[in-house]
Protein backbone atom coordinates (compact mmCIF):
# COMPACT_ATOMS: atom_id res chain seq x y z
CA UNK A 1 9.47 -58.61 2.12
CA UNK A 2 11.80 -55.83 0.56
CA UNK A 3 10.45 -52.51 0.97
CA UNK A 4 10.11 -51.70 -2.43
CA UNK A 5 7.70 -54.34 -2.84
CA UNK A 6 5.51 -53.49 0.34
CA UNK A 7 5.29 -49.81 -0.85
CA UNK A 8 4.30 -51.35 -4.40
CA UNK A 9 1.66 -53.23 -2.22
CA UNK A 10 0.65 -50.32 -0.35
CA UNK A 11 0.63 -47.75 -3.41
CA UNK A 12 -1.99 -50.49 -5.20
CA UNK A 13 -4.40 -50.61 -1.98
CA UNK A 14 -4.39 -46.94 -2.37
CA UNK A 15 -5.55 -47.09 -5.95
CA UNK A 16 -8.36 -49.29 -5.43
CA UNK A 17 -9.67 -47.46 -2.41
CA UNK A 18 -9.37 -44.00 -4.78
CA UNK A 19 -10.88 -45.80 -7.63
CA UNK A 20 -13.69 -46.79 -5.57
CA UNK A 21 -14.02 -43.86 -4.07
CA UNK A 22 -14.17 -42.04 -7.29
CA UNK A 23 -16.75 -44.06 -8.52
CA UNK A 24 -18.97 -43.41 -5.73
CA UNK A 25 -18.13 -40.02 -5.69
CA UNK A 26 -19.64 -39.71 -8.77
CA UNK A 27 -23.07 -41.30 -7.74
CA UNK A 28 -22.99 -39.17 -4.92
CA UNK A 29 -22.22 -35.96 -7.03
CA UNK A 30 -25.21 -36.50 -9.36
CA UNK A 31 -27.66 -36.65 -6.89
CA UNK A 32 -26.42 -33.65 -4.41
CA UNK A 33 -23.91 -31.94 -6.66
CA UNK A 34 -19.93 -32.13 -6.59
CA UNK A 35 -19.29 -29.14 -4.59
CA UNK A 36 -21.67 -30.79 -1.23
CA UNK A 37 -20.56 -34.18 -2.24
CA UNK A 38 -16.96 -33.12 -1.41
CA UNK A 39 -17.79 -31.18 1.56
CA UNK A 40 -19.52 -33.80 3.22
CA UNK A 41 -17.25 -36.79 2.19
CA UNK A 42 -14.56 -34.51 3.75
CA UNK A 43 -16.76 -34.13 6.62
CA UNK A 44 -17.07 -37.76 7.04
CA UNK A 45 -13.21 -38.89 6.47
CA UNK A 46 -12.07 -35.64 8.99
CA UNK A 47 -14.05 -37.57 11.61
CA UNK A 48 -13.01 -40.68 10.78
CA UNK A 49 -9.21 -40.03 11.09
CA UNK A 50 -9.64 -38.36 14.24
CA UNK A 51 -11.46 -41.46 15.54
CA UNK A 52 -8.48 -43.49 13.92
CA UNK A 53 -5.53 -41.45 15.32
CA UNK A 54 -7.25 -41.50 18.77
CA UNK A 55 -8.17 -45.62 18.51
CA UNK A 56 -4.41 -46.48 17.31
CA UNK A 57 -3.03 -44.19 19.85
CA UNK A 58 -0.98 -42.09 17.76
CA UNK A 59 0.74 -39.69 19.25
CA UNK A 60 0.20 -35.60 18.10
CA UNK A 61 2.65 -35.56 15.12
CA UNK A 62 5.17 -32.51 15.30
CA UNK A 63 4.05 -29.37 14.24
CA UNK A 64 5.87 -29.41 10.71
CA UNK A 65 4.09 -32.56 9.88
CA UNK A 66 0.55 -31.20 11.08
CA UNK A 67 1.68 -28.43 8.55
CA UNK A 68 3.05 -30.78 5.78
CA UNK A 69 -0.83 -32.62 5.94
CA UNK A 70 -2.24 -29.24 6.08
CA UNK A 71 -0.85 -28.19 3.12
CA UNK A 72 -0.83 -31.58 1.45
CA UNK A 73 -4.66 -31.07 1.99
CA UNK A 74 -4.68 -27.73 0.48
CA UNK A 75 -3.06 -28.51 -2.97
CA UNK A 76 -5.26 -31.60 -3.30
CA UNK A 77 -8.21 -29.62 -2.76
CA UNK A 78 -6.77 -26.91 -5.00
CA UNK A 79 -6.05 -30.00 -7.80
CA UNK A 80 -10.32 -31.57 -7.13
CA UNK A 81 -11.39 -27.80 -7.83
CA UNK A 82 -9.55 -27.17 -11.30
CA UNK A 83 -10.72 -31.32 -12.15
CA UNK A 84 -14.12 -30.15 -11.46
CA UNK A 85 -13.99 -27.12 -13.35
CA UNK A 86 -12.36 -28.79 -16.39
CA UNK A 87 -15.33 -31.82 -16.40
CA UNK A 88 -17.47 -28.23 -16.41
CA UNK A 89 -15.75 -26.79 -19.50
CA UNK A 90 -14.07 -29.17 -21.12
CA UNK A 91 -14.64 -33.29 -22.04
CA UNK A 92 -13.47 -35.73 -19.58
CA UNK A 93 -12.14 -38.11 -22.15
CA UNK A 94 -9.26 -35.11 -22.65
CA UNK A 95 -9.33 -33.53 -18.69
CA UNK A 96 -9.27 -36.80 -16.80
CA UNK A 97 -6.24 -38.61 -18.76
CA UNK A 98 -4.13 -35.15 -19.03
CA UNK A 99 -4.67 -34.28 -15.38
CA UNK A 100 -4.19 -37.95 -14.46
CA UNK A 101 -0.51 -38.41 -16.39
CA UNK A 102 0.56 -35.04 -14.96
CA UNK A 103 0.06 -36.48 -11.54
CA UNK A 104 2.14 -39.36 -11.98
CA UNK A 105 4.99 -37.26 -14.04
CA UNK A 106 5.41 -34.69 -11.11
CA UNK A 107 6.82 -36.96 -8.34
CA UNK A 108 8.49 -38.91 -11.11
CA UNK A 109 10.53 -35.96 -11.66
CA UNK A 110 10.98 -34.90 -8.32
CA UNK A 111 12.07 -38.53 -7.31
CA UNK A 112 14.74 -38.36 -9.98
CA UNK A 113 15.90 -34.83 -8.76
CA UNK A 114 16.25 -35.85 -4.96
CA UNK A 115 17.37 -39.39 -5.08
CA UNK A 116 18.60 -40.24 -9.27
CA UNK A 117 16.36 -42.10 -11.74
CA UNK A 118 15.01 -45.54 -11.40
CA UNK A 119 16.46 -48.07 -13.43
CA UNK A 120 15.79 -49.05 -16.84
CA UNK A 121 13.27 -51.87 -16.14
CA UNK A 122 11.41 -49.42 -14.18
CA UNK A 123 11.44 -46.91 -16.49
CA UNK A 124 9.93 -48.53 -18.79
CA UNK A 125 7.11 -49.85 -16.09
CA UNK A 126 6.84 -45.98 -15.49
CA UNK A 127 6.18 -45.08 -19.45
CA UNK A 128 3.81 -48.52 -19.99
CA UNK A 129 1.67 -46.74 -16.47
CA UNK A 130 1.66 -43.93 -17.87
CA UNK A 131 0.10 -44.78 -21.40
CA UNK A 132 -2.60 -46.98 -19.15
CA UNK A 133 -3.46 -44.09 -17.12
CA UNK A 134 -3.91 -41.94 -20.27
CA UNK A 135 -6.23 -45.30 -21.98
CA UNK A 136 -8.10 -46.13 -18.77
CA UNK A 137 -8.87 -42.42 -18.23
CA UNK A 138 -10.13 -41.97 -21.80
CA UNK A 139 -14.14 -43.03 -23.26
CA UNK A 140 -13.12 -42.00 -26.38
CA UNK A 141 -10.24 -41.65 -28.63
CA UNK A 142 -11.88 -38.76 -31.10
CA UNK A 143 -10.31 -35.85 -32.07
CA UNK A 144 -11.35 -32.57 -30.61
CA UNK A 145 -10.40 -29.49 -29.63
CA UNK A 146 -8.34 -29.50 -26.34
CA UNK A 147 -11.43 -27.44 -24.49
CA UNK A 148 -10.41 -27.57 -20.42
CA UNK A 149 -7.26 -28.46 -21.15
CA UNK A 150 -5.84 -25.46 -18.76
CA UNK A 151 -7.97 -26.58 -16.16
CA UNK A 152 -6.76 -30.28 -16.58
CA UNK A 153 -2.93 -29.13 -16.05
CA UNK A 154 -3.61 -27.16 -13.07
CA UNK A 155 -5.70 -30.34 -11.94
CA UNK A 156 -2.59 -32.49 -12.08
CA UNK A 157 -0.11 -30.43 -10.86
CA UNK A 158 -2.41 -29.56 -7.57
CA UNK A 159 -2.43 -33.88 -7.42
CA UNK A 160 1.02 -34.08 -8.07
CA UNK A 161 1.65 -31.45 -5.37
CA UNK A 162 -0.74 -33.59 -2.66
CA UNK A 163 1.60 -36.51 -3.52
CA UNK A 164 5.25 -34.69 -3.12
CA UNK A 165 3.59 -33.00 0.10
CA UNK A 166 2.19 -36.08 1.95
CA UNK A 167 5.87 -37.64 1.11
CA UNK A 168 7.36 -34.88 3.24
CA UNK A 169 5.79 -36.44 6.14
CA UNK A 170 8.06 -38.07 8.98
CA UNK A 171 7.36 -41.52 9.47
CA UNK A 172 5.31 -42.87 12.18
CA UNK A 173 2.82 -39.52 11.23
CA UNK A 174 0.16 -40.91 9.98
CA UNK A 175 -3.51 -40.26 10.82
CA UNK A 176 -2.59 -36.71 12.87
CA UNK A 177 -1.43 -35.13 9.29
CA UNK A 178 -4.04 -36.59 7.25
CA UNK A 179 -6.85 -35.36 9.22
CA UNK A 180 -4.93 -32.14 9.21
CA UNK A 181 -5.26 -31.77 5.87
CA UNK A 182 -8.64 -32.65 5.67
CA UNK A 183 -9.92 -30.62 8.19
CA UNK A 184 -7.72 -27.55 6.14
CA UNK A 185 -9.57 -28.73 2.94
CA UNK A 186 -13.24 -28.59 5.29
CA UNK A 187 -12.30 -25.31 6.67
CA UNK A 188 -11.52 -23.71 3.23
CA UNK A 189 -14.81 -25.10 1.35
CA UNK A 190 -17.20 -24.31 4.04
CA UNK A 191 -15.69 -20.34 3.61
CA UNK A 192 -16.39 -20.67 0.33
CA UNK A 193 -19.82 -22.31 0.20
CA UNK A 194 -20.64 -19.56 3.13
CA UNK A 195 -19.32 -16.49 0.83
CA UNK A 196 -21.56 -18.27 -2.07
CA UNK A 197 -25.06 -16.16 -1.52
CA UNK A 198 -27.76 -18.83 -2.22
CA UNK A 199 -25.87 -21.92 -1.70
CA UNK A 200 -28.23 -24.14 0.12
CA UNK A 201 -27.06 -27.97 1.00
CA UNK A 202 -29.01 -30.78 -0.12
CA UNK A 203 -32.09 -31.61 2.10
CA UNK A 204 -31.25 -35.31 1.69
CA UNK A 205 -27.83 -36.12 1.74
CA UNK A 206 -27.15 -39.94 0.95
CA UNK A 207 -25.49 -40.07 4.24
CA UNK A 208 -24.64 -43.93 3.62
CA UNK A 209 -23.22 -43.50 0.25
CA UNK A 210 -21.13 -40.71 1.81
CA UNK A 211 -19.85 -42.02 4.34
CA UNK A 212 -18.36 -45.07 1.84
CA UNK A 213 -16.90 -42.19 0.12
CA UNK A 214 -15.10 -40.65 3.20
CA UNK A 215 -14.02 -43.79 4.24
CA UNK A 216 -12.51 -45.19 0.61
CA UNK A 217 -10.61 -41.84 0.85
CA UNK A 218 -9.50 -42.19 4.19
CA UNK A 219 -8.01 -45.94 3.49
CA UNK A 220 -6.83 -44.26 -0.21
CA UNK A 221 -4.76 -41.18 1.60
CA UNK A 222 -3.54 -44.18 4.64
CA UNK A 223 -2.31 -46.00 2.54
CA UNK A 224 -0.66 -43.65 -0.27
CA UNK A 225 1.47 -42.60 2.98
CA UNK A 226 2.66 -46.07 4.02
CA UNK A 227 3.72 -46.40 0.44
CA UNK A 228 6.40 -42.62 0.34
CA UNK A 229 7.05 -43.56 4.15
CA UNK A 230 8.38 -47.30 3.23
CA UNK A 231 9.67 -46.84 -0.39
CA UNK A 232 10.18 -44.34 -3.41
CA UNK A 233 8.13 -41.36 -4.54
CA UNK A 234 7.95 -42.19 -7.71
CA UNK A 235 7.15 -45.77 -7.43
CA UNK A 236 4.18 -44.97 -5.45
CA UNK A 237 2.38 -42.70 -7.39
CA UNK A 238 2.83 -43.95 -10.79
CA UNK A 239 1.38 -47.68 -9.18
CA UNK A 240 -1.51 -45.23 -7.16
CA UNK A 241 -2.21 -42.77 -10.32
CA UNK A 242 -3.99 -46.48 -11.73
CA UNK A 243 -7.02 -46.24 -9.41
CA UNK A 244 -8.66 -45.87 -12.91
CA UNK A 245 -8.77 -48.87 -13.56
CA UNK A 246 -10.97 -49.56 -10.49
CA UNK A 247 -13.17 -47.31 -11.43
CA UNK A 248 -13.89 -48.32 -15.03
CA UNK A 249 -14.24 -52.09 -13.55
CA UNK A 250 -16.72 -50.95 -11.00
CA UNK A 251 -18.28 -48.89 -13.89
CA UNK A 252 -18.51 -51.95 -15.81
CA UNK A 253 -19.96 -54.51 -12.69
CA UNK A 254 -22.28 -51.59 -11.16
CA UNK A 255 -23.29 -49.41 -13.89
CA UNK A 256 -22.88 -51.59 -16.75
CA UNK A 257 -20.72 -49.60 -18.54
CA UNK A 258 -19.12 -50.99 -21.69
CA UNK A 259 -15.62 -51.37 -21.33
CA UNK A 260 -13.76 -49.41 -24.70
CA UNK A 261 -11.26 -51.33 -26.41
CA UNK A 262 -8.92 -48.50 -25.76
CA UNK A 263 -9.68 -49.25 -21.77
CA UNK A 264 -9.02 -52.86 -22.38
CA UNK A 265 -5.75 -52.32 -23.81
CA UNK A 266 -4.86 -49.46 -20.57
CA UNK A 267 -5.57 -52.97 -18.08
CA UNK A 268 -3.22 -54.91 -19.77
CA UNK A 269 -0.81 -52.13 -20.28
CA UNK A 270 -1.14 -51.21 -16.04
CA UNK A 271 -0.54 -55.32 -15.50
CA UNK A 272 2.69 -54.89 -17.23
CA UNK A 273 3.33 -51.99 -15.70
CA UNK A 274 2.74 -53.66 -12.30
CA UNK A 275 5.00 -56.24 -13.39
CA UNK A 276 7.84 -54.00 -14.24
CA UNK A 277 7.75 -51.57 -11.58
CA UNK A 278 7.80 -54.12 -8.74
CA UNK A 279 10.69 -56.25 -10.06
C-alpha cells in the first residue's frame, strides 16, 4: 500500500476516535464541568499510554522526542483552553468552524514551506476539507457578530501547533512522547486547579464515560502520529481536522440531533475531499 494512502488511512482513524471523543467529552463536561472533565480524561489516557508503551515494549524515546511530546502536549492544552473560553464568550457555530479551519491551514502551510505544495488535485481536496470542516462545525449559518472570535484563533493555532509538534517526532516514538505530553498537560492543569481557591472536583465522576474519553484520545493522538511518521503533514491533518463529522453523526444516532442542511452538504463535501486527497 503506498504510504500516502496508509497515512490517509491512519489520519481518518484519528478523526473518528477525536470525533468520538469529542462527543463524549461533551456529555462528560455537562455533568462535571469542562475544566474536571479534561483533567480526568487526561488522567485516564496518561495511564493508559504508560500501560501501552510498557505492553508493546517500546523502548524510552530520546530525550528530544520526550520533549517534542511534552511540548506537543502543552500547545494542545494551550489550543482546548482558548476553545473553551471562546464556547464561554462567544457562539460555537462561529468558534468551532474558525478554530477548526485554522488547524488544518497551519500545517498546510508549514508542509508547503518544508517540503513544496501538494499538487493540484490535492489542493483542491485541501480547499473542498476545508469548506466541510467550516459546514460540519457550524449549527447555524446566521449572521452575527464575530463574539469569541479572538479566542477561536488562538484555539486553532494552539491545534495547529499540537499537529506541527507531534510531526517533529522521530519515528518508532510513539507511546513514550504521547504520554509525555499528556502527563505535561496533567501536571500544568492540576497547578492550576490547585492555585484556583474553591475548586472542588466532582463527588461523582462518570468514571466509565471517562475513561471512553481517555481512551478515544489516546487511539486519536496514536494514530494522528502514524499518519506525520508514514506520510505528509499536511495530508494528515486536513483528513484528521474532519473528526466533525463523527461527531455530528454520533450527535444525530445518540442525541438525536437534527442534522442542518448546511452539515449535510460539509459530509458530502469531506467525501470528496477524501476522494481527492488520497488519489
Amino acid at each position: 500500500m503506498p504510504n500516502s494512502l496508509l497515512a490517509a488511512g491512519y489520519a481518518l482513524a484519528s478523526a473518528v476516535a477525536w470525533g468520538s471523543g469529542d462527543f463524549m467529552g461533551g456529555l462528560t463536561a455537562q455533568r462535571i464541568g469542562p475544566l474536571f472533565a479534561l483533567f480526568l480524561s487526561y488522567f485516564v489516557g496518561v495511564s493508559a499510554l504508560v500501560l501501552m508503551a510498557l505492553a508493546s515494549g517500546e523502548p524510552l524515546s530520546s530525550g528530544i522526542d520526550i520533549l517534542w511530546g511534552a511540548l506537543g502536549g502543552l500547545v494542545g492544552l494551550v489550543g482546548y483552553l482558548f476553545l473553551l473560553q471562546g464556547f464561554a464568550t462567544g457562539r460555537m457555530s462561529v468558534v468551532a468552524p474558525v478554530s477548526a479551519v485554522l488547524t488544518a491551514v497551519l500545517p498546510v502551510v508549514f508542509t508547503a514551506l518544508e517540503l513544496g505544495p501538494p499538487g493540484a488535485t490535492r489542493l483542491l481536496g485541501f480547499g473542498l476539507a476545508l469548506a466541510a470542516i467550516w459546514l460540519l462545525s457550524s449549527s447555524e449559518q446566521k449572521s452575527q457578530r464575530p463574539a469569541g472570535l479572538g479566542a477561536a484563533l488562538m484555539a486553532g493555532l494552539g491545534f495547529g501547533a499540537f499537529f506541527i509538534t507531534l510531526d517533529q517526532i522521530g519515528d518508532g516514538a510513539v507511546f513514550w512522547p504521547l504520554a509525555a505530553g499528556r502527563l505535561a498537560s496533567l501536571v500544568a492543569m492540576g497547578a492550576y486547579i490547585l492555585a484556583r481557591k474553591g475548586t472542588r472536583p466532582p463527588s461523582k465522576p462518570p468514571w466509565k464515560l471517562l475513561a471512553a474519553v481517555g481512551v478515544a484520545d489516546v487511539v486519536g493522538n496514536y494514530f494522528f502520529l502514524l499518519a506525520v511518521q508514514t506520510g505528509r503533514l499536511d495530508i494528515a491533518s486536513v483528513l484528521t481536522s474532519l473528526y466533525p463529522a463523527i461527531t455530528v453523526l454520533l450527535a444525530m444516532w445518540i442525541a438525536k440531533e437534527r442534522l442542518t442542511r448546511w452539515q449535510a452538504l460539509g459530509v458530502l463535501l469531506a467525501m470528496a475531499a477524501i476522494a481527492l486527497i488520497t488519489v
